[in-house]
Protein backbone atom coordinates (compact mmCIF):
# COMPACT_ATOMS: atom_id res chain seq x y z
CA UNK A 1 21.00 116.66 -51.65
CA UNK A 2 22.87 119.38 -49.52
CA UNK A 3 24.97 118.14 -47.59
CA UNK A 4 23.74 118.34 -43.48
CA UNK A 5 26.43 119.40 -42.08
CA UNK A 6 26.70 122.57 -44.14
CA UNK A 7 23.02 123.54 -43.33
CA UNK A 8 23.28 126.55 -40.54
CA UNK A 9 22.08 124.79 -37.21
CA UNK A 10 19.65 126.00 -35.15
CA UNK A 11 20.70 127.40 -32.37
CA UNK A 12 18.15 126.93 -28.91
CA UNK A 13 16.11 129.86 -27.85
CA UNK A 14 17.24 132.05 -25.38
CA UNK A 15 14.65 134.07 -24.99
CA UNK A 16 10.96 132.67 -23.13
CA UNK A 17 8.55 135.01 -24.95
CA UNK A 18 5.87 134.05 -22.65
CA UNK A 19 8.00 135.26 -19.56
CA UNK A 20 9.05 138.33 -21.18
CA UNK A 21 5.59 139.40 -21.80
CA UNK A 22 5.14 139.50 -18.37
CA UNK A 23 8.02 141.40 -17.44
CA UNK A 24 6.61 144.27 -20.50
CA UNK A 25 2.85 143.57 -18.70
CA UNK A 26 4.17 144.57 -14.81
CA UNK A 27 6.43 147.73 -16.55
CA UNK A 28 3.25 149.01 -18.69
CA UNK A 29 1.08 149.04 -16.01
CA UNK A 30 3.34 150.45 -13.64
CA UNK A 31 4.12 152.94 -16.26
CA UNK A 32 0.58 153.82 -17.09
CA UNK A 33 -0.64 154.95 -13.28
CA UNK A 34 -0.87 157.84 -11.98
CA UNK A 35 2.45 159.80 -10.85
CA UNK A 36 1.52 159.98 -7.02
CA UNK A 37 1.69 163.94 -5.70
CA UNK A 38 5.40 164.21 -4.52
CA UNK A 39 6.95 162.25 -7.01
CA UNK A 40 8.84 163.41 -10.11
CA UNK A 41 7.81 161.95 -13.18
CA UNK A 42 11.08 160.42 -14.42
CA UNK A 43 11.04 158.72 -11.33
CA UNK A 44 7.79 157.09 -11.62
CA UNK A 45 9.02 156.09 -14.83
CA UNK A 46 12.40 154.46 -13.57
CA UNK A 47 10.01 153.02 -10.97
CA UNK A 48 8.81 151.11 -13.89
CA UNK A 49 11.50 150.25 -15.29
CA UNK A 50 12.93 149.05 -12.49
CA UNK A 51 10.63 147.08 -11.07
CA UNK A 52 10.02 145.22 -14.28
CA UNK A 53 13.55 144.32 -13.83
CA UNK A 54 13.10 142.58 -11.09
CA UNK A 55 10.10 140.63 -12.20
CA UNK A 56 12.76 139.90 -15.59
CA UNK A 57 15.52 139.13 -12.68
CA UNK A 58 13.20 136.26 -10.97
CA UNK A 59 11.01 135.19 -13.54
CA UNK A 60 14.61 135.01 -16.46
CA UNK A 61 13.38 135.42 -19.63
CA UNK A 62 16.26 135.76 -21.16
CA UNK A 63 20.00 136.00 -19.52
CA UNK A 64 20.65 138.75 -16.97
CA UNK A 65 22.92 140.20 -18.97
CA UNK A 66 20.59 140.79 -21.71
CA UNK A 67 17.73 141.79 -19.90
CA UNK A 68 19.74 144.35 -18.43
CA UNK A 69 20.76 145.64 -21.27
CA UNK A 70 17.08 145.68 -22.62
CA UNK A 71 16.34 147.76 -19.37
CA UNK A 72 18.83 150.06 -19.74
CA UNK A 73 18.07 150.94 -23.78
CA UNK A 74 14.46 151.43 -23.33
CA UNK A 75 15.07 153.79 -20.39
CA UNK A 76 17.23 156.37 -22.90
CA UNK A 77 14.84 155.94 -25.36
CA UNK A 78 12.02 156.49 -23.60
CA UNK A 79 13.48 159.76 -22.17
CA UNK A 80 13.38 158.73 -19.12
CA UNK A 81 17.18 158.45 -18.77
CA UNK A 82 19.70 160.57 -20.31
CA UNK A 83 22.37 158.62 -22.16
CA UNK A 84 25.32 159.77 -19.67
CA UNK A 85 22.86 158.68 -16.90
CA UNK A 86 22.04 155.46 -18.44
CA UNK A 87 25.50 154.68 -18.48
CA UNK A 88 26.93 155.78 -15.69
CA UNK A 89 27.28 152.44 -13.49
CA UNK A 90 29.79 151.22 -15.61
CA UNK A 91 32.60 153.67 -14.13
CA UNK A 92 31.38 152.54 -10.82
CA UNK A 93 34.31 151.70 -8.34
CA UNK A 94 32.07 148.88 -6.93
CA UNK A 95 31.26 146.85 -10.59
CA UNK A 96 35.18 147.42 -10.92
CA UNK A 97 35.95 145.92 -7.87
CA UNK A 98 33.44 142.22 -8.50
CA UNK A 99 34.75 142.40 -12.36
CA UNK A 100 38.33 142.38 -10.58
CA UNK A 101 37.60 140.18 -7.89
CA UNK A 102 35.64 137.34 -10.82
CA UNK A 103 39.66 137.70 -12.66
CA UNK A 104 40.94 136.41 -9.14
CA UNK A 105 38.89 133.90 -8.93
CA UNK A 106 39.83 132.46 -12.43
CA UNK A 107 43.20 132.22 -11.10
CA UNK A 108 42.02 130.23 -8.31
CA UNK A 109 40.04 127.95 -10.33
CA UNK A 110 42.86 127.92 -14.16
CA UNK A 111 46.08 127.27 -11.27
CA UNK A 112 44.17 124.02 -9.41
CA UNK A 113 45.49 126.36 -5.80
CA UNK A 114 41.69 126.31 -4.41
CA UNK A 115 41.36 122.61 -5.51
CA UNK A 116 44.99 122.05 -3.63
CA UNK A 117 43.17 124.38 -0.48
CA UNK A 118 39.93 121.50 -0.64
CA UNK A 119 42.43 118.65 -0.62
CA UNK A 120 44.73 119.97 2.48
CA UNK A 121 41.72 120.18 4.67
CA UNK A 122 40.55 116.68 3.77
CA UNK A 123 43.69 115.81 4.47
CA UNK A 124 43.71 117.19 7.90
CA UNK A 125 39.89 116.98 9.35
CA UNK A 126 38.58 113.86 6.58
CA UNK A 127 38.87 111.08 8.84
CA UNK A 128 35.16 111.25 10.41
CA UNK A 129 32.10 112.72 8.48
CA UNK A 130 31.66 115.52 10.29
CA UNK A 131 35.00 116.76 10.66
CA UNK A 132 35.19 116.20 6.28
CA UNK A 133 32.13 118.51 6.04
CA UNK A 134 34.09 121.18 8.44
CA UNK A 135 37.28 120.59 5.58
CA UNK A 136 34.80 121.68 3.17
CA UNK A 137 32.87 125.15 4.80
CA UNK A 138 37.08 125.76 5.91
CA UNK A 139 37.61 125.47 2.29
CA UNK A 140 35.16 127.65 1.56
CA UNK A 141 36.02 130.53 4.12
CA UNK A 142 39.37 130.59 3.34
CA UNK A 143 38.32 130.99 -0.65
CA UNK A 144 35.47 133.55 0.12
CA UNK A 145 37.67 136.62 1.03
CA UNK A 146 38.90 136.97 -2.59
CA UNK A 147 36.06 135.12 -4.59
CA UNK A 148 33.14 136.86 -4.72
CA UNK A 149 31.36 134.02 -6.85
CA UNK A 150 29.62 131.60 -4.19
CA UNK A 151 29.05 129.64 -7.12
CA UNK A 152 32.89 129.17 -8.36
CA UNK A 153 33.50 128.43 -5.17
CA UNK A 154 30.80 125.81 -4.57
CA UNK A 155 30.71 124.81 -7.95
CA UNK A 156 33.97 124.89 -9.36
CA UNK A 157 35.86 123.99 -6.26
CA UNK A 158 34.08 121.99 -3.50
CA UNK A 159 31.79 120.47 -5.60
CA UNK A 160 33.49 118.41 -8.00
CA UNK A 161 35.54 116.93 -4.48
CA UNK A 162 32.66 116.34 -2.98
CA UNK A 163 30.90 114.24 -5.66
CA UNK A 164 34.23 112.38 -6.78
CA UNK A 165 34.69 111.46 -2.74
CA UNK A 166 30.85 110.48 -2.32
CA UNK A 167 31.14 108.38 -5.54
CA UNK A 168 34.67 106.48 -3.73
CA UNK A 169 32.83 106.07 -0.71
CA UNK A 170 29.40 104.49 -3.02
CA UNK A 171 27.34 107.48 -2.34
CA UNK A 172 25.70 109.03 -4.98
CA UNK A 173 21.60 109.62 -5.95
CA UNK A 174 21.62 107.67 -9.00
CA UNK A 175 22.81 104.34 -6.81
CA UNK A 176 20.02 105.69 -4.40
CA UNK A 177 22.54 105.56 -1.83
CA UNK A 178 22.46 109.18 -1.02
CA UNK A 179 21.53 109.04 2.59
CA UNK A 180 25.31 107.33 3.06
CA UNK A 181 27.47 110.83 3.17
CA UNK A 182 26.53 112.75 -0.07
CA UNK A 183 23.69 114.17 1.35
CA UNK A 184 24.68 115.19 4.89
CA UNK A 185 27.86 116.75 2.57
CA UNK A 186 26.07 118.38 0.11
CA UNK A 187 23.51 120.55 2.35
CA UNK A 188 26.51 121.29 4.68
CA UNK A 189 28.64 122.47 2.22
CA UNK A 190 25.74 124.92 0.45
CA UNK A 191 24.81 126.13 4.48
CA UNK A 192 28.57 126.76 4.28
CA UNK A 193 28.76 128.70 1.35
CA UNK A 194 25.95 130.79 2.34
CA UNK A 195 27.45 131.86 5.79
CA UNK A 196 30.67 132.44 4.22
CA UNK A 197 28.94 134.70 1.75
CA UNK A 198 27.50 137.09 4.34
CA UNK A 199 31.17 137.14 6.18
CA UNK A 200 33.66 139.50 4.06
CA UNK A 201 32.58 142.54 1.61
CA UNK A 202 33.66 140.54 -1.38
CA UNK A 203 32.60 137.03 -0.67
CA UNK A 204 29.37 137.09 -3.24
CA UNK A 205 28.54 139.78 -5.86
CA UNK A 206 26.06 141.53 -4.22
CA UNK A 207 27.70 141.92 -1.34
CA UNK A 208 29.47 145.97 -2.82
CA UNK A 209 26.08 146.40 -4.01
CA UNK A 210 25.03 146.54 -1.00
CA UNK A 211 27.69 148.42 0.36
CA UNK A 212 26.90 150.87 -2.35
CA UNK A 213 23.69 151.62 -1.69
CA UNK A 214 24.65 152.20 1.85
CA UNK A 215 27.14 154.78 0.83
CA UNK A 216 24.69 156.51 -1.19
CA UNK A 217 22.61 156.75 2.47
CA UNK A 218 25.83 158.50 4.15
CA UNK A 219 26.76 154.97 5.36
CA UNK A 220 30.20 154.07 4.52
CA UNK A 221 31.41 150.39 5.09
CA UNK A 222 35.27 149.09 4.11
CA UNK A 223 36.22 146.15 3.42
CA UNK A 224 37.78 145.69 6.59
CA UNK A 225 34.64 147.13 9.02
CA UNK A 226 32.25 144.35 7.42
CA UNK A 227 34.87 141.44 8.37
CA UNK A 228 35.36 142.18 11.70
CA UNK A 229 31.76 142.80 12.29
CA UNK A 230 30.86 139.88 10.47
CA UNK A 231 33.80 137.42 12.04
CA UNK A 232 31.96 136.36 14.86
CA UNK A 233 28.67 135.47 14.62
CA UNK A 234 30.17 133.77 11.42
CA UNK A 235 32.60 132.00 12.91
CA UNK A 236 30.07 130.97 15.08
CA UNK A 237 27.66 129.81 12.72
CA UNK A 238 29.98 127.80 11.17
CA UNK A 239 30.86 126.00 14.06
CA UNK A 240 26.94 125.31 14.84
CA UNK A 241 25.57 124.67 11.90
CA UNK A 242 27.15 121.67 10.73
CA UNK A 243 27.15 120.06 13.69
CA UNK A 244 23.53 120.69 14.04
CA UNK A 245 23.01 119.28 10.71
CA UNK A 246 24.92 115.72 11.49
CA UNK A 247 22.52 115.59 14.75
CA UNK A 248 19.67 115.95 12.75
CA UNK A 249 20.72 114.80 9.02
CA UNK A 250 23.05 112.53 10.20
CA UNK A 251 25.25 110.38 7.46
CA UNK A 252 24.88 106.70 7.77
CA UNK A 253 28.50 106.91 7.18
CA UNK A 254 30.45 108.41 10.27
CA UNK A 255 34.03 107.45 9.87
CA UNK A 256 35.77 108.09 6.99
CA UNK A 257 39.58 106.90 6.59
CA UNK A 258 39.41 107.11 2.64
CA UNK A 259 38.93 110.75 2.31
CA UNK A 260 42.15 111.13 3.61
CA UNK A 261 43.66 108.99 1.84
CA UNK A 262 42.06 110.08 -1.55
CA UNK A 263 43.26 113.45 -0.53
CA UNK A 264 46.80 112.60 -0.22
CA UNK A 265 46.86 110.67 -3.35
CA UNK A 266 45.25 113.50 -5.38
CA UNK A 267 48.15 115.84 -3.87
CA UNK A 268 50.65 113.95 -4.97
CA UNK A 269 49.07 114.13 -8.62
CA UNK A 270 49.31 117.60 -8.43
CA UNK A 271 52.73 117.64 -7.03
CA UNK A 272 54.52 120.80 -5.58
CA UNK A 273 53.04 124.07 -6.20
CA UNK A 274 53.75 125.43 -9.23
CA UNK A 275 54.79 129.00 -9.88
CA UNK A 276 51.88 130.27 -10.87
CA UNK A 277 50.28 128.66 -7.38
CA UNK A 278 52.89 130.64 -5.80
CA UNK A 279 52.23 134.12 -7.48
CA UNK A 280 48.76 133.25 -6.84
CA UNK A 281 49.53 132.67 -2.87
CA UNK A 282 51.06 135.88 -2.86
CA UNK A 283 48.72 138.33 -4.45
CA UNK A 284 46.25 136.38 -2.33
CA UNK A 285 47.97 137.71 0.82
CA UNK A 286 48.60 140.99 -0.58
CA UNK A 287 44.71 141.46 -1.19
CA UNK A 288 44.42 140.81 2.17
CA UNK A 289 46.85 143.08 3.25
CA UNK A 290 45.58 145.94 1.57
CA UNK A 291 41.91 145.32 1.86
CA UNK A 292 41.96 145.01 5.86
CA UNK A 293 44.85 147.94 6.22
CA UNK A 294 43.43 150.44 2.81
CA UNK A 295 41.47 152.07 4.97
CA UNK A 296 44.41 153.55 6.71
CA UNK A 297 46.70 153.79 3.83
CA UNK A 298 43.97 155.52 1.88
CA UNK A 299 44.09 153.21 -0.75
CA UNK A 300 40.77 151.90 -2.21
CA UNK A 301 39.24 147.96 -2.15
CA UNK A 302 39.05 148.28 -6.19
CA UNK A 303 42.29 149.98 -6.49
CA UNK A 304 43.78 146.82 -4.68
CA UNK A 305 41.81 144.35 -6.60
CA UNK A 306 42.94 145.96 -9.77
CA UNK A 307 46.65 145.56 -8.66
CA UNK A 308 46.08 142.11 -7.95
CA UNK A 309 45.14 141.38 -11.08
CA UNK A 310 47.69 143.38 -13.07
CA UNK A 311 49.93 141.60 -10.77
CA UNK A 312 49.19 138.38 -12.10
CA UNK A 313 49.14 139.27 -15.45
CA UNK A 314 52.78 140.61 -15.56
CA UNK A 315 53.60 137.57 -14.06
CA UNK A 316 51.94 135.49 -16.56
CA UNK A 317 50.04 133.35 -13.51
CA UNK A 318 46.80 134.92 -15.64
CA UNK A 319 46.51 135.03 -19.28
CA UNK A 320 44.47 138.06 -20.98
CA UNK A 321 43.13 135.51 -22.40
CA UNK A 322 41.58 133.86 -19.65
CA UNK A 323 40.47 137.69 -18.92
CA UNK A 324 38.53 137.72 -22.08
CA UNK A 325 37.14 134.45 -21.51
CA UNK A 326 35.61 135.14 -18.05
CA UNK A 327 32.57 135.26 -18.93
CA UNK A 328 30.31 135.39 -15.88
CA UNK A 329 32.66 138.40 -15.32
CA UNK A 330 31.72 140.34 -17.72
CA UNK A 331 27.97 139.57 -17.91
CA UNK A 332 28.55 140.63 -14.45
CA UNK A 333 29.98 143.74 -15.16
CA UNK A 334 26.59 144.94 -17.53
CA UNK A 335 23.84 143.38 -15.22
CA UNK A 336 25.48 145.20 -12.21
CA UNK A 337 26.31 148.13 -13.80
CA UNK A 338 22.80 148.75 -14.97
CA UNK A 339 21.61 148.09 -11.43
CA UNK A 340 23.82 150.12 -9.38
CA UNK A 341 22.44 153.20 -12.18
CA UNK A 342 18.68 152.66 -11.46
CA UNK A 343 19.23 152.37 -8.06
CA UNK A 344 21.39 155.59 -7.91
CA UNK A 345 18.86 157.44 -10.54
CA UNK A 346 16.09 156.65 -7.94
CA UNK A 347 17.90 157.91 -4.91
CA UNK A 348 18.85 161.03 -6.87
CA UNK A 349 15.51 161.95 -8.45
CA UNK A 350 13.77 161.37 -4.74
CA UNK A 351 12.03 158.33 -4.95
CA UNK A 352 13.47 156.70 -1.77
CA UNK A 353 13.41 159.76 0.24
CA UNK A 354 9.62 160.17 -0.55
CA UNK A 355 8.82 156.06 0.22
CA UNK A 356 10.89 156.67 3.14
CA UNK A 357 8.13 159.58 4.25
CA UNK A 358 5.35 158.04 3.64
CA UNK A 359 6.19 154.78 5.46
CA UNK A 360 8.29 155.42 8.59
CA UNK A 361 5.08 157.03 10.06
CA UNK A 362 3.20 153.99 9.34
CA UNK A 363 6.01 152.48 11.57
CA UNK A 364 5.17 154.41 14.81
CA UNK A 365 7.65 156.67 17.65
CA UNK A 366 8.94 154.73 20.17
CA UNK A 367 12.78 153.00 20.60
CA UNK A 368 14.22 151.97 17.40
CA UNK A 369 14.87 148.30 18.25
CA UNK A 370 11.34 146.90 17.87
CA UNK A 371 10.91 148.54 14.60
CA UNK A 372 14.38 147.41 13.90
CA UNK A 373 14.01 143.85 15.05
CA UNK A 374 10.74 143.54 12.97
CA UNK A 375 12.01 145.02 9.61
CA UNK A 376 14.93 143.02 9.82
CA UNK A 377 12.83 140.01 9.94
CA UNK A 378 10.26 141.30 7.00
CA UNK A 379 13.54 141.39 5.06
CA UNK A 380 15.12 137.85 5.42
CA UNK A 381 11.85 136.45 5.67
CA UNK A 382 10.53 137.87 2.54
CA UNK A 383 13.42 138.25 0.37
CA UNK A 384 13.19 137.03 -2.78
CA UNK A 385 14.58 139.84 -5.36
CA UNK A 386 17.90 141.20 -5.66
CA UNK A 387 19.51 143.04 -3.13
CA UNK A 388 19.20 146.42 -5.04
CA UNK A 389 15.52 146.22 -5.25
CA UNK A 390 14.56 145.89 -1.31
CA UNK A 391 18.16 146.90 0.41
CA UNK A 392 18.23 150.88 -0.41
CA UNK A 393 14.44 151.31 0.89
CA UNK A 394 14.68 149.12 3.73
CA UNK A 395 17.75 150.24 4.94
CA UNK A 396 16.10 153.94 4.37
CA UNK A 397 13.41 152.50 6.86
CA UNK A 398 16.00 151.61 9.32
CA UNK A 399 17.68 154.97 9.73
CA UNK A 400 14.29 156.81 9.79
CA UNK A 401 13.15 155.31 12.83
CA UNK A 402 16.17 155.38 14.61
CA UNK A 403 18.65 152.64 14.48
CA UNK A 404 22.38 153.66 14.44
CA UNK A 405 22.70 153.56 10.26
CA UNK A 406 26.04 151.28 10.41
CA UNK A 407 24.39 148.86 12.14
CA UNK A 408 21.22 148.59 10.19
CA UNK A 409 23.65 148.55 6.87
CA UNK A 410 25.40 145.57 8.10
CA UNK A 411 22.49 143.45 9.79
CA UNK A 412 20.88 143.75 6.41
CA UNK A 413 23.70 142.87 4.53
CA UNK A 414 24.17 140.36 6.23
CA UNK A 415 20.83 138.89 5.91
CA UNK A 416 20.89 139.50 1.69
CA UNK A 417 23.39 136.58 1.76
CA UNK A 418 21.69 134.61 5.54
CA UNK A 419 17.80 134.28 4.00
CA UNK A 420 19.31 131.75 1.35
CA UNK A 421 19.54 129.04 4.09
CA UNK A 422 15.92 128.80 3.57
CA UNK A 423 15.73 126.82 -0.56
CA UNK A 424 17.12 125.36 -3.03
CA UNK A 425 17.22 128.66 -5.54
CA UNK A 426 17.78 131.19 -2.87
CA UNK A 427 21.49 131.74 -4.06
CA UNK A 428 22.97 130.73 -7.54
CA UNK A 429 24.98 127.73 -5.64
CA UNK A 430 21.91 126.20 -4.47
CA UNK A 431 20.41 124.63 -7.49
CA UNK A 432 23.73 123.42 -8.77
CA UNK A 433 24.26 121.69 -5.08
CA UNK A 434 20.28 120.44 -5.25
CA UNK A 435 20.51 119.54 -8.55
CA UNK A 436 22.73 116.80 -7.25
CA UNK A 437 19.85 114.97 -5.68
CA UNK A 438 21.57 113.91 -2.67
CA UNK A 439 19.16 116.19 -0.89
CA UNK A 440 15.64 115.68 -0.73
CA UNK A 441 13.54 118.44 -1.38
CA UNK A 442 11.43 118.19 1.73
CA UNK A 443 14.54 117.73 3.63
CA UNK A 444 15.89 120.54 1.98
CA UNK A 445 13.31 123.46 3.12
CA UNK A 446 12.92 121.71 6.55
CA UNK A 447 16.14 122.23 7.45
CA UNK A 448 17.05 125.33 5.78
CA UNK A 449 13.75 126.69 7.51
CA UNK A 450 15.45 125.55 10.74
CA UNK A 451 19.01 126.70 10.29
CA UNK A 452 17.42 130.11 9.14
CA UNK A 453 16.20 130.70 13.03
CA UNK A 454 19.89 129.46 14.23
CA UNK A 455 21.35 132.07 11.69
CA UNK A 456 19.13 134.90 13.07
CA UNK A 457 19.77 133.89 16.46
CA UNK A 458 23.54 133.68 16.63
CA UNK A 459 24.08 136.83 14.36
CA UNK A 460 21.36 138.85 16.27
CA UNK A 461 21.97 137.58 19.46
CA UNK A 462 25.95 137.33 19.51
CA UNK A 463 26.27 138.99 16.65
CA UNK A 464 24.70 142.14 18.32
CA UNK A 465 27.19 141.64 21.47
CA UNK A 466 30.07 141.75 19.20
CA UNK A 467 28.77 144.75 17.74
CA UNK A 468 28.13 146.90 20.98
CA UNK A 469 31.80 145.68 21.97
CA UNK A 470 32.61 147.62 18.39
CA UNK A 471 30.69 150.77 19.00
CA UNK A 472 28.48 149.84 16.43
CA UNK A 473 24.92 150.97 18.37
């Protein structure tokens, strides 16, 4: 008898056949009616194509990655893309600038400096409940400027601190004690993560998409012009929401000497910072540097992101190794590639200037801020597909009825990253936070249902203050 171990395993599927059927059903039928008068045909097609994209983006049938790349191949060989089209989002400057920026935040993550960030904080604001869930979204928007994976951050750094604390403090779902501190930390520290996310151009990947797409509009947005218009109603929110969340999801657990404590003995553990911490610190403030001042040097956001990293890898503080490793980067780097092409294609062959036609009548004459105000809300309130499939026409929208287009870029960036407040799969953190089950479901879309209304409040009401201060409208 052979022996079992020799016997080629097999290996799980990674493919739902069921859901991908789907995804070919919504492209074929797409595909198959009529090109409306006004259109070009390619773009009908792309139309298709795209869309079923989205369906294969919500519905995962298979990885991202690979469903992008499915995308992309059937769109050459279909015609409807040349080859040179097809693969022209992968000399993008933006998908540059996230694979760079994913690099940097495998430094943060391989060095242990954004665990030693988590652990200063606790250190400092851990010795109630609510000012240890203000260490954490601190954490968090001190991380966010140069990691633009929420879910490295959330996952890779606050989580694991939060669960090991909860667990010290005998707080944890599978004791059913939950409803001690782990809870009230867990949905603070995703609310967190999602404010932080809408704050700085390369806090989550989406966020150059977006600015992308705006460009492509005649809307240009640096680094430094989305920070400063997104610092405070942020800043704001991040001083509400927590605290609203402790009055209303309040820990059972309010003082909390330990966390301190923990946080002091896991420092000395570490010990001093080592070298590599130290390179780490100061590419970190070089990004910084260069991001908020490129603008007036003339030197690029990717440019800068690329130094950064070449930075640490003369220095040895990042291995091409772990470059070759980072594999959400470069899944990244085809998914987002392919998307910022088919969005590009479609604005080039004329589909979004002929949507944009036929709907801003629809929308009426009048001032631009009612229209404004009420397609802003359509889009948080119904956004459930990636940011390049209802960004570019909605921000077309925008500037046809009037609203100043830097504005209406911003507001809706800001909302692709605000709406996720709302569940527990609205942003990649959210299910690995939820899947905790420190945070009842129920509770969970109650809350985020109420902290969505605070968000649009503060960063349309304040927010849009800030911005009139900044010329913006």
């Amino acid at each position: 008898m052979a022996d079992k171990a020799l016997r080629p395993t097999s290996r799980p599927a990674r493919v739902d056949a069921a859901r991908l059927g789907v995804v070919a059903l919504v492209g074929a039928l797409l595909w198959l009616v009529p090109v409306p008068e006004g259109v070009e045909p390619r773009a009908w097609q792309l139309l298709a194509v795209f869309v079923a994209t989205m369906v294969g983006i919500i519905l995962r049938p298979m990885p991202m990655g690979a469903l992008a790349f499915v995308s992309v191949s059937f769109a050459v060989l279909s015609g409807t893309l040349t080859i040179g089209e097809a693969t022209g989002g992968f000399g993008s400057t933006v998908v540059w600038l996230v694979v760079a920026a994913f690099f940097i935040a495998t430094a943060f993550v391989k060095t242990g400096f954004g665990t030693r960030i988590a652990y200063h904080f606790m250190r400092l604001l851990g010795k109630r409940s609510l000012g240890l869930a203000y260490g954490f979204v601190v954490t968090d928007l001190v991380l966010a400027p140069a990691i633009p994976s929420n879910t490295a951050r959330a996952g890779g750094v606050i989580f694991p601190i939060l669960k090991s604390l909860c667990v010290s403090l005998g707080s944890d779902a599978a004791l059913g004690t939950q409803r001690r501190i782990a809870g009230f930390l867990t949905f603070t520290a995703y609310q967190g993560v999602v404010i932080t996310s809408a704050m700085f151009l390369t806090a989550m990947a989406a966020n150059p998409l977006a600015a992308s797409l705006a460009a492509q509009q005649g809307v240009e947005i640096s680094w430094a012009l989305w920070a400063v218009a997104g610092f405070v109603p942020g800043v704001l929110s991040l001083l509400v929401v927590p605290a609203l969340i402790y009055r209303l999801y309040p820990p059972e657990i309010t003082h909390t000497p330990e966390a301190p404590a923990l946080a002091r003995q896991r420092l000395r553990e570490m010990g001093p910072m080592s070298r590599d911490e130290w390179v780490l610190l100061a590419v970190f403030v070089f990004l910084l540097t260069l991001w908020i001042l490129g603008g007036t040097l003339g030197i690029s956001a990717t440019a800068t992101a690329l130094a950064g990293v070449a930075a640490m890898l003369a220095t040895g503080a990042l291995a091409w190794e772990d470059i070759l490793e980072e594999r959400s980067g470069w899944d990244t780097f085809i998914w987002f590639a392919v998307l910022v092409m088919m969005a590009t294609q479609l604005g080039e062959l004329g589909l979004l200037a002929w949507f944009t036609d036929r709907v801003s009548g629809v929308l009426g004459a009048g001032h631009w801020l009612p229209s404004f105000l009420g397609l802003s809300l359509i889009y948080f309130y119904v956004h459930s597909a990636h940011v390049s499939a209802m960004y570019a026409p909605f921000l077309a929208l925008a500037i046809a009825v009037g609203t100043p287009p830097v504005l209406a870029a911003l507001v809706l960036a800001f909302f692709s990253n605000l709406f996720a407040s709302m569940t527990h799969y609205g942003t990649a953190p959210a299910p690995i936070l939820f899947g905790s089950g420190n945070v009842e479901i129920g509770d969970w879309w109650r809350l985020g249902a109420l902290i969505s209304v605070v968000n649009i409040v503060i960063w349309l009401g304040a927010g849009s203050l800030w911005w009139r201060l900044l010329g913006l409208w």
